[in-house]
PDB file of N, CA and C in Angstrom:
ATOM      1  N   UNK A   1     -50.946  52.306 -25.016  1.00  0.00           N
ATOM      2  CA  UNK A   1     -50.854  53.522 -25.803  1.00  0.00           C
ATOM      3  C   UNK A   1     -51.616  53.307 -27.109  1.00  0.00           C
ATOM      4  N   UNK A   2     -52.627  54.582 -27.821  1.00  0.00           N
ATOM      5  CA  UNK A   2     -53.125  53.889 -28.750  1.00  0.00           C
ATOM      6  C   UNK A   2     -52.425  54.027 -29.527  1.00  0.00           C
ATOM      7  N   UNK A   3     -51.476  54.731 -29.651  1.00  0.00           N
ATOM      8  CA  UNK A   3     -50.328  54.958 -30.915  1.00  0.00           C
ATOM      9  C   UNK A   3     -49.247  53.751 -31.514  1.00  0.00           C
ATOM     10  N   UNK A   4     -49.769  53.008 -32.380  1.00  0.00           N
ATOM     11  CA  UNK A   4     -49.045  51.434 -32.425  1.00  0.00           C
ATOM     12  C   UNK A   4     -47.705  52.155 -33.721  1.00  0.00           C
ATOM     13  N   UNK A   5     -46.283  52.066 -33.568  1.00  0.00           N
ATOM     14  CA  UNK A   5     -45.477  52.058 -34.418  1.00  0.00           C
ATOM     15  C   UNK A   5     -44.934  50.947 -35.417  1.00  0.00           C
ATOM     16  N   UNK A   6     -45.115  51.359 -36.719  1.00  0.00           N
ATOM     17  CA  UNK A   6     -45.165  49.831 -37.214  1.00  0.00           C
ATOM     18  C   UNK A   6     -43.674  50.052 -38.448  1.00  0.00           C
ATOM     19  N   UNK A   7     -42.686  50.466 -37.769  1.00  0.00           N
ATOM     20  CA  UNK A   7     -41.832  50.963 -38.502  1.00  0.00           C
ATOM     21  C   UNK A   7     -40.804  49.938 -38.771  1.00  0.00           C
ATOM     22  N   UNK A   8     -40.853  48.918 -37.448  1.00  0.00           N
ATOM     23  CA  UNK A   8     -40.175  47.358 -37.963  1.00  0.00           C
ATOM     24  C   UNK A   8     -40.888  46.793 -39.266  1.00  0.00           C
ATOM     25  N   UNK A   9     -42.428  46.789 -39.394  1.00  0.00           N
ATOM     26  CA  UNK A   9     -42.881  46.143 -40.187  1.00  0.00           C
ATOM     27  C   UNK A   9     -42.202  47.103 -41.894  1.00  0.00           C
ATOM     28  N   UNK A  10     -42.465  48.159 -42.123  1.00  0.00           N
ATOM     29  CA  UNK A  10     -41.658  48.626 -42.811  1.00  0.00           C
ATOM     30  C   UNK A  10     -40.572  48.547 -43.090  1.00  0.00           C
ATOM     31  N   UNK A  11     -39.665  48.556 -42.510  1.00  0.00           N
ATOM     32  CA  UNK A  11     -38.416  48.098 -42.628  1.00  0.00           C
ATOM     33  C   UNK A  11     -38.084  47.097 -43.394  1.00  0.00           C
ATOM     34  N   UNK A  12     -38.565  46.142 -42.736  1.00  0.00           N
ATOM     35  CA  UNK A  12     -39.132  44.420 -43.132  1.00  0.00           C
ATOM     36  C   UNK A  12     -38.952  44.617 -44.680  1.00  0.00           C
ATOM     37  N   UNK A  13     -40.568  45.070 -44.574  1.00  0.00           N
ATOM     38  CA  UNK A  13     -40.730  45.324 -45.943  1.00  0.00           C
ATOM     39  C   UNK A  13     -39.744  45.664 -47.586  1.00  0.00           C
ATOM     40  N   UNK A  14     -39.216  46.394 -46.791  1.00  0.00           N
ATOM     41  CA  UNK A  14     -38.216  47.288 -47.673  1.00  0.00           C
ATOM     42  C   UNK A  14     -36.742  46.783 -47.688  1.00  0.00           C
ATOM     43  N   UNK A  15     -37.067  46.024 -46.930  1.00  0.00           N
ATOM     44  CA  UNK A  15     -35.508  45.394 -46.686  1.00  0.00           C
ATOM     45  C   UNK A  15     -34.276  46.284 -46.382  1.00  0.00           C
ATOM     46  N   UNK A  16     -34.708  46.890 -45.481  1.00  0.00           N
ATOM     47  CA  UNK A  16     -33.973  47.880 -45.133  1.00  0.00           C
ATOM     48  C   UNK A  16     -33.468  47.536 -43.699  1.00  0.00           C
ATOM     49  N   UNK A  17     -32.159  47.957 -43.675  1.00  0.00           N
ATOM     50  CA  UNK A  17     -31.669  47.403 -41.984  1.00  0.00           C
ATOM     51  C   UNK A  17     -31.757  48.465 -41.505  1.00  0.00           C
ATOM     52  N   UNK A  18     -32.243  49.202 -39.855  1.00  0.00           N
ATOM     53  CA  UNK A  18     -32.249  50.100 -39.168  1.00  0.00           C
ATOM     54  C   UNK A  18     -31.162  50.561 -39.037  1.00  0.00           C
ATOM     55  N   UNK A  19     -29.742  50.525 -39.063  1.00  0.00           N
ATOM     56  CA  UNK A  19     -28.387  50.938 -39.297  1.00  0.00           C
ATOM     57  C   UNK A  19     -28.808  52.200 -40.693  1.00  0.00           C
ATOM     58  N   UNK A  20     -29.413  51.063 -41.720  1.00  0.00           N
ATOM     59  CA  UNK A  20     -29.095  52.297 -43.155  1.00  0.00           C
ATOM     60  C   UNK A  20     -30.039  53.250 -42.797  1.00  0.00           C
ATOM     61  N   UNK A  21     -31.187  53.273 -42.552  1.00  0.00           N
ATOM     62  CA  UNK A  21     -32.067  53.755 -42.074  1.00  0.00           C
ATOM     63  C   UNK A  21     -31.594  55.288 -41.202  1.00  0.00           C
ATOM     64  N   UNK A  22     -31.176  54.937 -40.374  1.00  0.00           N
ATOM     65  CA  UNK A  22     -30.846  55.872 -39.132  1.00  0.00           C
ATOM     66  C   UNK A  22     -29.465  56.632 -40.279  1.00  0.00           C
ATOM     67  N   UNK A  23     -29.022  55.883 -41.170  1.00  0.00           N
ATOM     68  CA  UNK A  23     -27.717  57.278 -41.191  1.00  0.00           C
ATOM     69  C   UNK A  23     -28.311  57.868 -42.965  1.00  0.00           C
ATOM     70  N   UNK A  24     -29.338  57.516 -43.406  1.00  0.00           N
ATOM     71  CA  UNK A  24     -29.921  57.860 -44.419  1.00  0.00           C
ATOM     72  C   UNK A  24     -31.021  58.857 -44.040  1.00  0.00           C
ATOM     73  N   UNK A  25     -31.710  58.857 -42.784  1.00  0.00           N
ATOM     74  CA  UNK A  25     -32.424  60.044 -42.209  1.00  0.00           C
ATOM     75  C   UNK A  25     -31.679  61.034 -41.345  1.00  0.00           C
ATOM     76  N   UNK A  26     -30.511  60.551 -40.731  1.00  0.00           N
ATOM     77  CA  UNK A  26     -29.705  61.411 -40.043  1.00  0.00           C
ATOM     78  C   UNK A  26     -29.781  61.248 -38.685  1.00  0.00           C
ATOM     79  N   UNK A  27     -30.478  59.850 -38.056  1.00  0.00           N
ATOM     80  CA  UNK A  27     -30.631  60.144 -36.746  1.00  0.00           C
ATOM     81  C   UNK A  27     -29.944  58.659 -36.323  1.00  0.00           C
ATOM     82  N   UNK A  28     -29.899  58.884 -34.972  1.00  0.00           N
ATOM     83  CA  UNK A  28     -28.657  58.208 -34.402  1.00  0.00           C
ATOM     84  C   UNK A  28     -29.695  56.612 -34.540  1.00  0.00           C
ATOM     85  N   UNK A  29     -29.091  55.612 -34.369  1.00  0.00           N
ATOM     86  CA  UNK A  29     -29.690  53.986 -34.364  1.00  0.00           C
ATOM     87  C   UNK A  29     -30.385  54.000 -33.098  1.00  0.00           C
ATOM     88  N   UNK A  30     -29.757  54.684 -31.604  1.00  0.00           N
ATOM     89  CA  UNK A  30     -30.226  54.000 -30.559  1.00  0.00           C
ATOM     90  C   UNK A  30     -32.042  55.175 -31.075  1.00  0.00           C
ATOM     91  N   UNK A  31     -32.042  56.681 -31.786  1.00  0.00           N
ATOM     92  CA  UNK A  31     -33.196  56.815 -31.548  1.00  0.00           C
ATOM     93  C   UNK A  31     -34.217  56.174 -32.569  1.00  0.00           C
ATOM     94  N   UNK A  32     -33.736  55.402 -32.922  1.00  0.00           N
ATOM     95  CA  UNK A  32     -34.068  54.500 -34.344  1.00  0.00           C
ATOM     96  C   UNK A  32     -34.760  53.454 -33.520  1.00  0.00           C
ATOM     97  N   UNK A  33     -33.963  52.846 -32.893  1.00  0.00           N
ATOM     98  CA  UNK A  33     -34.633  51.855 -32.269  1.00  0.00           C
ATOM     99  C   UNK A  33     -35.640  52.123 -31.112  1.00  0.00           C
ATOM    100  N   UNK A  34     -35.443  53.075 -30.530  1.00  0.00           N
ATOM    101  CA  UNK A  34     -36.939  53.848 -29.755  1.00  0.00           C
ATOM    102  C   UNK A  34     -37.882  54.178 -30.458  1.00  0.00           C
ATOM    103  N   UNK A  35     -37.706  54.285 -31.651  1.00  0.00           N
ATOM    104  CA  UNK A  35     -38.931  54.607 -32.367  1.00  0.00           C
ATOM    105  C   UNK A  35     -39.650  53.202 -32.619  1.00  0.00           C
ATOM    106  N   UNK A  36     -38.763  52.140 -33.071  1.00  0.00           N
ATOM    107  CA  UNK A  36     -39.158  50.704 -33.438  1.00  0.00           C
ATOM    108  C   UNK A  36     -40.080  50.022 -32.375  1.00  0.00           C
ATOM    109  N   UNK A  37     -39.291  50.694 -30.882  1.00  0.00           N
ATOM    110  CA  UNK A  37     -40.288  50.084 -30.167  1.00  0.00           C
ATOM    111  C   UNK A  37     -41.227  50.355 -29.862  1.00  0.00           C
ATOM    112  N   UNK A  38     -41.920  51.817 -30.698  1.00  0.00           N
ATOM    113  CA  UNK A  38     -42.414  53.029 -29.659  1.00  0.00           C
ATOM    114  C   UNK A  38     -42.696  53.457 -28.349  1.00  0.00           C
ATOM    115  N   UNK A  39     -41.303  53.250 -27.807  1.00  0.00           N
ATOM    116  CA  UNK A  39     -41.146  54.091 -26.848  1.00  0.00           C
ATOM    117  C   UNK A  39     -40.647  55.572 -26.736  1.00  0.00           C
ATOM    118  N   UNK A  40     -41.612  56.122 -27.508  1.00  0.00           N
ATOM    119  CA  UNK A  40     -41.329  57.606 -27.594  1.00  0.00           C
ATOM    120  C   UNK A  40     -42.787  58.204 -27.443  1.00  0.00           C
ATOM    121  N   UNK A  41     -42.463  59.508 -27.168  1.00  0.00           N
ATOM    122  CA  UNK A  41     -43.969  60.400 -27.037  1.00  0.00           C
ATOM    123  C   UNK A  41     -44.163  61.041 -27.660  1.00  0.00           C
ATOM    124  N   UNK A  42     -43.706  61.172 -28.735  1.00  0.00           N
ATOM    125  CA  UNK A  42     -43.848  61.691 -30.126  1.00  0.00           C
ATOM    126  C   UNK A  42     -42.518  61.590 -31.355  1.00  0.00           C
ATOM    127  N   UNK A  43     -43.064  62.446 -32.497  1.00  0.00           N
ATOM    128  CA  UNK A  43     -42.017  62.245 -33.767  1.00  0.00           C
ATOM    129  C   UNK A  43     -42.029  63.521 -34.033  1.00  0.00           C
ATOM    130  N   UNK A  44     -40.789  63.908 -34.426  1.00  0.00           N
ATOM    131  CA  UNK A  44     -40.888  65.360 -35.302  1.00  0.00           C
ATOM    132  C   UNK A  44     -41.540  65.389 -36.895  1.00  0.00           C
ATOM    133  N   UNK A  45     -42.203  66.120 -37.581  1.00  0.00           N
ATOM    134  CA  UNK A  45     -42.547  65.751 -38.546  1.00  0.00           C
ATOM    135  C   UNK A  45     -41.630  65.664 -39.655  1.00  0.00           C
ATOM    136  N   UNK A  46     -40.910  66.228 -39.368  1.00  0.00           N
ATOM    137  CA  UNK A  46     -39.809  66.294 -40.359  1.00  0.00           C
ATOM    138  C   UNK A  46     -39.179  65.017 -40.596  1.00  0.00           C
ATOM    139  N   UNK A  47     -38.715  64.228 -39.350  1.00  0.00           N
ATOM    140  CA  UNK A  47     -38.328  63.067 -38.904  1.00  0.00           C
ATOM    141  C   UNK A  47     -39.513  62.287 -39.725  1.00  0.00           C
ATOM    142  N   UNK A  48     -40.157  62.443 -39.448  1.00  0.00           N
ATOM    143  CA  UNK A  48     -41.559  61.384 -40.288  1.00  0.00           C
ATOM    144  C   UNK A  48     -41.173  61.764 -41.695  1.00  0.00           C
ATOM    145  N   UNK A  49     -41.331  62.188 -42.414  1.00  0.00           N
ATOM    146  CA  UNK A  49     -41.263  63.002 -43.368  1.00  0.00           C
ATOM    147  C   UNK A  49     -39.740  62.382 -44.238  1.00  0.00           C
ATOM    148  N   UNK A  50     -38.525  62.523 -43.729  1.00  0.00           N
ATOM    149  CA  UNK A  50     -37.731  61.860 -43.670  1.00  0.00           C
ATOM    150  C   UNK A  50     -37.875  60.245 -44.255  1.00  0.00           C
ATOM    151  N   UNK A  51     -38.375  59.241 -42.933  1.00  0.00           N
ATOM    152  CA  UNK A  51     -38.779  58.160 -43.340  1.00  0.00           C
ATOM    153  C   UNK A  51     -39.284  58.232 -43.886  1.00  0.00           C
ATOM    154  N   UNK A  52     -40.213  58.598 -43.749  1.00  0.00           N
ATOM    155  CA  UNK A  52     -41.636  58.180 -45.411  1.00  0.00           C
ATOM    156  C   UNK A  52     -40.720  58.320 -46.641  1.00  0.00           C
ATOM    157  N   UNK A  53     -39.739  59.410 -46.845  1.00  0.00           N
ATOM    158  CA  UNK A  53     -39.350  59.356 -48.057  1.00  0.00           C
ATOM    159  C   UNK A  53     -38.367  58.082 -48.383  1.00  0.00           C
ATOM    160  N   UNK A  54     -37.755  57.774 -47.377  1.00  0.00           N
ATOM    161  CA  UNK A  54     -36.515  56.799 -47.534  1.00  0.00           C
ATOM    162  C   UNK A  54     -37.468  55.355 -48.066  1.00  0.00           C
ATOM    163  N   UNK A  55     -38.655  55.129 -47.184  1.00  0.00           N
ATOM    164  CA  UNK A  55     -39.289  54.082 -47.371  1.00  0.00           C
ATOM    165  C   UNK A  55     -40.219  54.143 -48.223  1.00  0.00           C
ATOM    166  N   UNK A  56     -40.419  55.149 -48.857  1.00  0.00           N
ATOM    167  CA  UNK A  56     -41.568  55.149 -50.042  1.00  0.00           C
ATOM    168  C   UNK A  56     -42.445  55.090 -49.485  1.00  0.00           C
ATOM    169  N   UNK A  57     -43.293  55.662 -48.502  1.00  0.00           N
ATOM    170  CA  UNK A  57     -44.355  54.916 -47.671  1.00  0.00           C
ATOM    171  C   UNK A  57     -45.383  56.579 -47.161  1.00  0.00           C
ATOM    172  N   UNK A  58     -46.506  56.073 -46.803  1.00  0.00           N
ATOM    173  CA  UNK A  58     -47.287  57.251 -46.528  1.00  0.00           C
ATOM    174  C   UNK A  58     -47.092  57.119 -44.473  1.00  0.00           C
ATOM    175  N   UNK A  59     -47.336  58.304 -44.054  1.00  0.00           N
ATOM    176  CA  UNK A  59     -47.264  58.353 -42.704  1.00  0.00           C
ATOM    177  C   UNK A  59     -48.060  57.570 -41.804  1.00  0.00           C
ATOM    178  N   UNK A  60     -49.547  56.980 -42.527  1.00  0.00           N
ATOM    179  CA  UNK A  60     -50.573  55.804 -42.069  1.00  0.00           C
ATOM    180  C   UNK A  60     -49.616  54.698 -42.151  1.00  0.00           C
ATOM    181  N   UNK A  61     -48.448  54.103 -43.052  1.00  0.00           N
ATOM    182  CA  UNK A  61     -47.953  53.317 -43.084  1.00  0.00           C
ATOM    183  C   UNK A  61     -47.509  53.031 -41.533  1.00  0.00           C
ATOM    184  N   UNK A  62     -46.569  53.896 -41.409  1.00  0.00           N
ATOM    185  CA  UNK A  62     -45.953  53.842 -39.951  1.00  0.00           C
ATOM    186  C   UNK A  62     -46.385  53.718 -38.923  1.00  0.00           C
ATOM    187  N   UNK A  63     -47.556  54.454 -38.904  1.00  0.00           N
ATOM    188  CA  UNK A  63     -48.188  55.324 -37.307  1.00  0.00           C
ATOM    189  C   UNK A  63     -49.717  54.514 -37.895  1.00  0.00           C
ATOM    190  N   UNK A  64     -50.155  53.699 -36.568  1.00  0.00           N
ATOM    191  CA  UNK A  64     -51.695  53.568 -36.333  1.00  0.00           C
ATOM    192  C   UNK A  64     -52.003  53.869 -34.828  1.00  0.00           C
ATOM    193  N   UNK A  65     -53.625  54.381 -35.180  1.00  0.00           N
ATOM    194  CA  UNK A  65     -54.131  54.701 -34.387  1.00  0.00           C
ATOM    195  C   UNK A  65     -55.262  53.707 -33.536  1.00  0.00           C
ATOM    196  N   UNK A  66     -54.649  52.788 -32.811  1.00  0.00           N
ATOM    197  CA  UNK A  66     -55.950  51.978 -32.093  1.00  0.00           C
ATOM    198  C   UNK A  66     -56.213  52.183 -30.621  1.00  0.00           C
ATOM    199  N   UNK A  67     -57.686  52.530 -30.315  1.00  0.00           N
ATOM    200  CA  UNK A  67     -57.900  52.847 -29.076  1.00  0.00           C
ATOM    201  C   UNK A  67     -57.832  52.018 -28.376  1.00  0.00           C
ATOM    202  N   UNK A  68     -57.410  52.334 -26.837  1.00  0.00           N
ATOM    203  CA  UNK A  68     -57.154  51.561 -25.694  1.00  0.00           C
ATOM    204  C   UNK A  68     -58.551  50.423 -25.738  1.00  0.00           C
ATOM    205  N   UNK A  69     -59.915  51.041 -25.355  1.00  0.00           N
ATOM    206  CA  UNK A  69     -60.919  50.956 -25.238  1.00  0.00           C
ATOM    207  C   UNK A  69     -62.221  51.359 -26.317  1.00  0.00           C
ATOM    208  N   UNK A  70     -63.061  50.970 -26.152  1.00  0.00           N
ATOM    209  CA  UNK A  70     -64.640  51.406 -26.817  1.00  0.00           C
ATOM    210  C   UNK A  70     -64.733  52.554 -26.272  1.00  0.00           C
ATOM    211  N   UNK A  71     -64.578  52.980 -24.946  1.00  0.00           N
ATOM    212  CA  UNK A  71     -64.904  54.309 -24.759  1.00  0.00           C
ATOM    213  C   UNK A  71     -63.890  55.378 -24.839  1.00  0.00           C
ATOM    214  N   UNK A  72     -62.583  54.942 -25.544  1.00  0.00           N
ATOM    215  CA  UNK A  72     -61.630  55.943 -25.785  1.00  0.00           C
ATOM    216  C   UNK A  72     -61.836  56.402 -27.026  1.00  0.00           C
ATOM    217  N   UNK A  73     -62.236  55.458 -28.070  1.00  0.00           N
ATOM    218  CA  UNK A  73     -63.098  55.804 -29.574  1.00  0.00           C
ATOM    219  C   UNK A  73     -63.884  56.389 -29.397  1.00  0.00           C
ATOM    220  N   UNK A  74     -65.108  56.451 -28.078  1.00  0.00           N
ATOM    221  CA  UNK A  74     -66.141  57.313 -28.282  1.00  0.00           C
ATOM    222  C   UNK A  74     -65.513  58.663 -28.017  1.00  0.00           C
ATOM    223  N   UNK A  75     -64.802  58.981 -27.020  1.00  0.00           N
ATOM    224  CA  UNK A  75     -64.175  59.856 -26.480  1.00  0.00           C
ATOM    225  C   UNK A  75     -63.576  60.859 -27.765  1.00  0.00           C
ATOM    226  N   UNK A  76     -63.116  60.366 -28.245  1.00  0.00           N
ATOM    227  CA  UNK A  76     -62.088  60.997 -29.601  1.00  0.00           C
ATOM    228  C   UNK A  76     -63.511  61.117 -30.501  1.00  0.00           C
ATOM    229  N   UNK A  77     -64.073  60.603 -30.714  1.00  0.00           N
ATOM    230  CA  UNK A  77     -65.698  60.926 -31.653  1.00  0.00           C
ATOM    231  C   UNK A  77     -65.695  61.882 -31.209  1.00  0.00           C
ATOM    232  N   UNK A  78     -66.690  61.775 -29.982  1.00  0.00           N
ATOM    233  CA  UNK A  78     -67.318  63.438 -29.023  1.00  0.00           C
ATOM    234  C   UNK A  78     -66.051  64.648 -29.858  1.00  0.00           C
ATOM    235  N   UNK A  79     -64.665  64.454 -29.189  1.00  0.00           N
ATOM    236  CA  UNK A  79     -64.310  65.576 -29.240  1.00  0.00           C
ATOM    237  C   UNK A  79     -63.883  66.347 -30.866  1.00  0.00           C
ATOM    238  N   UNK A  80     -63.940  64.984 -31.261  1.00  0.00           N
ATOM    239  CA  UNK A  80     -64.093  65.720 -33.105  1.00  0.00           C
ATOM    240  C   UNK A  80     -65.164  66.602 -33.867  1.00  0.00           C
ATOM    241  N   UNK A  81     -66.152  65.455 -32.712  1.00  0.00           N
ATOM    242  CA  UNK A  81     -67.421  66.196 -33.301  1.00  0.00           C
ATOM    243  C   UNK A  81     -67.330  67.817 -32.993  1.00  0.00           C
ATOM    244  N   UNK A  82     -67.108  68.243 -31.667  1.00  0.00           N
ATOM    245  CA  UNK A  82     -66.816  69.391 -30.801  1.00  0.00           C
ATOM    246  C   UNK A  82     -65.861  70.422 -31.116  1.00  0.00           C
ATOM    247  N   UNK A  83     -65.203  70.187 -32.203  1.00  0.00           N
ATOM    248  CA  UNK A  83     -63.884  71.164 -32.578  1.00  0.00           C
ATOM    249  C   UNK A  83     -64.478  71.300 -34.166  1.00  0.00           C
ATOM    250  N   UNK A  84     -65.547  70.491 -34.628  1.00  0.00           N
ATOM    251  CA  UNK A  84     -65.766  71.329 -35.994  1.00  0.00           C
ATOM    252  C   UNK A  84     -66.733  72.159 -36.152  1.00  0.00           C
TER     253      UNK A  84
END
C-alpha cells in the first residue's frame, strides 16, 4: 500500500500512550490501533484533524505517501498532470 501510517512514530514522539490518545480523540483503542497498523482504507478528516491537534503535528506528519513502484509515481504524475 503506498499509504505508510506513521502514527506509532508520533506517538513515540509525544510520549503519548495510544489508550490517552484514543479517549482524548474519542475513538475506541481497538480503532486506534488499526490505524497504528494501517490497516484501514481510509481516515475521516475530522479524525485526522483530531490527532493532529492532540499531537501538535501537521497531517504529512502522520500519513506518507510512497509508491509501490517507479511506475506507480509515474502513473500519479500522468494523472496530475491530466486533472489540471
Amino acid at each position: 500500500m503506498p499509504i505508510i501510517v506513521n502514527l506509532d512514530v508520533m506517538l513515540a514522539r509525544r510520549k503519548i500512550r495510544s489508550r490517552e490518545l484514543a479517549m482524548r480523540i474519542e475513538l475506541t483503542e481497538a480503532n486506534v490501533s488499526l490505524l497504528k497498523s494501517g490497516k484501514v482504507r481510509g481516515i475521516r478528516f475530522d479524525t485526522l484533524e483530531r490527532i493532529c491537534a492532540v499531537l501538535d503535528c501537521q497531517p504529512g506528519d502522520i500519513l506518507e505517501y510512497v509508491p509501490d513502484s517507479a511506475d506507480d509515481a509515474q502513473d500519479a504524475r500522468a494523472a496530475g498532470r491530466k486533472s489540471a
